[in-house]
Protein backbone atom coordinates (compact mmCIF):
# COMPACT_ATOMS: atom_id res chain seq x y z
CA UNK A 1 18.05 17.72 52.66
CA UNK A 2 16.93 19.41 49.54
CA UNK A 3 14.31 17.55 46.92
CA UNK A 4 16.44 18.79 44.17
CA UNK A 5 19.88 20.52 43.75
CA UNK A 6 20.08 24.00 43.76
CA UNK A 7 22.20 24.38 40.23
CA UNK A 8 20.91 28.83 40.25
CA UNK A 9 24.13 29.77 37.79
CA UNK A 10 24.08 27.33 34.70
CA UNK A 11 22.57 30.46 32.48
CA UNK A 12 25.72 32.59 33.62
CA UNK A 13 27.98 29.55 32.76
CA UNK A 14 26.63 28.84 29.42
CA UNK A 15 27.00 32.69 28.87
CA UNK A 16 30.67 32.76 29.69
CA UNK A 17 31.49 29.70 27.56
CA UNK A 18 29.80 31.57 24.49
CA UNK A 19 31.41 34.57 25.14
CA UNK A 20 34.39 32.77 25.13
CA UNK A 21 33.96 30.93 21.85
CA UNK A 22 32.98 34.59 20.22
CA UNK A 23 36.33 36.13 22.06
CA UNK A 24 38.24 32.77 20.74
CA UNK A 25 36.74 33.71 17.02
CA UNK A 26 37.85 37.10 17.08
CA UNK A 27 40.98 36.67 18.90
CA UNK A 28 43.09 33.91 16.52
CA UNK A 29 42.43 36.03 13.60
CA UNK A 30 43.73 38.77 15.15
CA UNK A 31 46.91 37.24 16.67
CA UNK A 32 47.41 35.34 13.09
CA UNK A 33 47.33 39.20 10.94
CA UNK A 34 49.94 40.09 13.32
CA UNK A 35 52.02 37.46 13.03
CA UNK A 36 51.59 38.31 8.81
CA UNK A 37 52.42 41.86 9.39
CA UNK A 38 55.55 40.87 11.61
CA UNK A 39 56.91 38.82 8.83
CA UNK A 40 55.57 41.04 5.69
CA UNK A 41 57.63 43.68 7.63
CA UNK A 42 60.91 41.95 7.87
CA UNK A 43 60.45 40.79 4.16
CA UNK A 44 59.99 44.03 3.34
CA UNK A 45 62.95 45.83 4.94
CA UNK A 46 65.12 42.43 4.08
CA UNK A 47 64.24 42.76 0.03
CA UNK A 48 62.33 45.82 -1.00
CA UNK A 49 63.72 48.27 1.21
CA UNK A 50 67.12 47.14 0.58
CA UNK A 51 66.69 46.78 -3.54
CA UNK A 52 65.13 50.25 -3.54
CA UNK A 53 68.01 52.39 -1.72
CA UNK A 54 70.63 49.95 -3.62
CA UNK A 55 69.06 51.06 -6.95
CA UNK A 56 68.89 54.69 -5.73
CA UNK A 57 72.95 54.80 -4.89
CA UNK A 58 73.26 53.04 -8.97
CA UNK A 59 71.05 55.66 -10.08
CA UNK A 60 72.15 59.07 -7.87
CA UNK A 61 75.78 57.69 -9.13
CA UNK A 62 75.42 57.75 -12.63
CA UNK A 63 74.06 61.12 -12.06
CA UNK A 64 76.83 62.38 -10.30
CA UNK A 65 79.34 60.93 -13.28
CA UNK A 66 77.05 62.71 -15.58
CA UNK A 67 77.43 66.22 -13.62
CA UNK A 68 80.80 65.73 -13.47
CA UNK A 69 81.40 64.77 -16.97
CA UNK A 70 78.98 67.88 -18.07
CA UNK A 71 81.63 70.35 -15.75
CA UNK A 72 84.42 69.18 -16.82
CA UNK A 73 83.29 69.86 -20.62
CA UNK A 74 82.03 73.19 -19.23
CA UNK A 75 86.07 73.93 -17.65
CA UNK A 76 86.71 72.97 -20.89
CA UNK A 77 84.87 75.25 -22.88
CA UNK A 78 85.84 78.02 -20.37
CA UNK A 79 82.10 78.74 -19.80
CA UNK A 80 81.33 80.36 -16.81
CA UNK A 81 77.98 79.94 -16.66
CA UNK A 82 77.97 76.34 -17.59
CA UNK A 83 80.65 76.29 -15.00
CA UNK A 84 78.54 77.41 -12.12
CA UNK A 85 75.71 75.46 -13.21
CA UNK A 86 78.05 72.64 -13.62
CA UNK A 87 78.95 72.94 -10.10
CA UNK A 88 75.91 73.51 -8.37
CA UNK A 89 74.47 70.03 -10.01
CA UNK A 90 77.48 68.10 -9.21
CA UNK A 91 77.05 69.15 -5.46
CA UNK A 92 73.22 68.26 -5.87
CA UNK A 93 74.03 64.92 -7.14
CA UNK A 94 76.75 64.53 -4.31
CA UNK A 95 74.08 65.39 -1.63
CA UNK A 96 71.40 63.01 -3.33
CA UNK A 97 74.16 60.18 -3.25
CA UNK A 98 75.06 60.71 0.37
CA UNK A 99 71.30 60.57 1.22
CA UNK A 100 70.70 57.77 -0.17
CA UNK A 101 74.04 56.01 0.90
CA UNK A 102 72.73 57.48 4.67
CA UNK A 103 69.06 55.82 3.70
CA UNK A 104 70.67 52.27 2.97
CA UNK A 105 72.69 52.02 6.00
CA UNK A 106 69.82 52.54 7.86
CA UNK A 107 67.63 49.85 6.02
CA UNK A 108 70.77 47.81 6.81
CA UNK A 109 70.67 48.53 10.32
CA UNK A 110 66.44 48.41 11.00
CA UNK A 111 67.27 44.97 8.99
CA UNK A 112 70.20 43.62 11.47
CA UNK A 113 68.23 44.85 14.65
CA UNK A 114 64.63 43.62 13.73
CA UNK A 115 65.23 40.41 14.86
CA UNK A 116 66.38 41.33 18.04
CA UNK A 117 63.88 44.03 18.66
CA UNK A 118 60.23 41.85 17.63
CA UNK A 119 61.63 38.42 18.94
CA UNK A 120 60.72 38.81 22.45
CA UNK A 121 57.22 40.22 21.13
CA UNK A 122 56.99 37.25 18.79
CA UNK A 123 57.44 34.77 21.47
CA UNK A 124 54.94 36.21 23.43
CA UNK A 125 52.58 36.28 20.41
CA UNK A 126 53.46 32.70 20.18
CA UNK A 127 52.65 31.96 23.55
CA UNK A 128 49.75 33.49 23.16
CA UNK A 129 48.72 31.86 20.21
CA UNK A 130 49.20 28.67 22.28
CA UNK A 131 46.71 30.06 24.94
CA UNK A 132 43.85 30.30 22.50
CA UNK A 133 44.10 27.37 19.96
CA UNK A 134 45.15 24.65 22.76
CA UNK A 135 44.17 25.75 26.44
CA UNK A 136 41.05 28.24 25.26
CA UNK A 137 39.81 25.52 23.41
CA UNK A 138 40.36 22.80 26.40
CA UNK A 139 38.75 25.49 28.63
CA UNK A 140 35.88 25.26 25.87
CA UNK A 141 35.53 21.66 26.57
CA UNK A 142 35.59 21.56 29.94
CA UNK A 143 32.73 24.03 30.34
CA UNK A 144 30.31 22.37 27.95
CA UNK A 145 31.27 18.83 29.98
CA UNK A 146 30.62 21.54 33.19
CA UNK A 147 27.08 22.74 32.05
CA UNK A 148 25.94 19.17 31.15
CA UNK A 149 27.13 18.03 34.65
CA UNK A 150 25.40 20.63 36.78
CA UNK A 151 22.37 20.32 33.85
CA UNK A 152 22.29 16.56 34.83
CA UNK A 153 22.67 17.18 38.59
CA UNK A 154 20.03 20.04 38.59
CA UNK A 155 17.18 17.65 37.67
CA UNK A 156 18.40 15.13 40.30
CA UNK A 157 15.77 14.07 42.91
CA UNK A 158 16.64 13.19 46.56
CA UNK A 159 16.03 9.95 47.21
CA UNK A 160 11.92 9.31 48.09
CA UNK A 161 11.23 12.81 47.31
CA UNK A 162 8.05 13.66 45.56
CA UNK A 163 7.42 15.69 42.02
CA UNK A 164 9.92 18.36 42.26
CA UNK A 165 7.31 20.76 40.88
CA UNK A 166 4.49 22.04 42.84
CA UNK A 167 1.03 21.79 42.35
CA UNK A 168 -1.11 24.52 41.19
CA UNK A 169 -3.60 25.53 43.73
CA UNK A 170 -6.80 24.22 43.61
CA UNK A 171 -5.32 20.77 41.60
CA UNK A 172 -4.89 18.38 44.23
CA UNK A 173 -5.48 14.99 43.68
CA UNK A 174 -8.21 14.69 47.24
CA UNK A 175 -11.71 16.21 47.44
């Protein structure tokens, strides 16, 4: 039997649990900005998306009423160059309505099928997030309790063993 336990891989354990503590620091930061930009996201297409192509249609459509005020006084006036100017803005204005009618619907749609779409992801993030700030950290604990162990079992003697370390040559203890 030996004279003292042969404990040859408490360097590489002690480097794996502070790896693991500089992955953990790196990681939950990470996974937390994600989980900001997931939300900033919805927030966004839920309010300013939504406010922004509903103040467009307001806009575009008081446009249009003013092109089609501003032809009518030009059929009016019996202008035909007004008139063909007339025209050309109202079916500018008509086009710039439609886009941003098209633009809103789509907002409204992204919006309706966001949920459905990042959900899955988020539970994984979730689950994830679990992983590092409960069983990381356990894992964390359970190596430093590790590397004390095998530190305390390392410097173990057997039983009615000598010094564990040799002498130098040339130090003995006879003449």
């Amino acid at each position: 039997m030996p004279e003292q336990a042969r404990v040859t891989s408490l360097e590489a354990l002690q480097a794996f649990r502070s790896n693991l503590i500089v992955y953990l620091s790196q990681a939950r930061p990470l996974l937390e900005e994600v989980s900001a930009s997931v939300l900033r996201t919805h927030l966004w297409l839920e309010n300013e998306q939504r406010t922004h192509w509903e103040n467009q249609i307001r806009r575009r459509l008081k446009e249009l009423q003013q092109a089609q005020q501003a032809l009518f006084s030009a059929k009016l006036g019996s202008f035909s160059h007004e008139l063909s100017a007339g025209q050309v803005a109202v079916q500018r204005a008509k086009r710039s309505l439609d886009e941003s009618e098209t633009k809103l619907k789509v907002v409204k749609r992204w919006d309706r099928d966001y949920d459905g779409r990042v959900q899955p992801l988020v539970k994984q993030m979730e689950k994830m997030h679990t992983v590092l700030t409960m069983d990381m950290v356990q894992a964390v604990a359970y190596l430093t309790q590790a590397i004390n162990t095998l530190a305390a079992y390392a410097e173990v003697k057997a039983p009615g063993a000598g010094p564990s370390t040799p002498e130098a040559p040339g130090t003995g203890t006879g003449t």
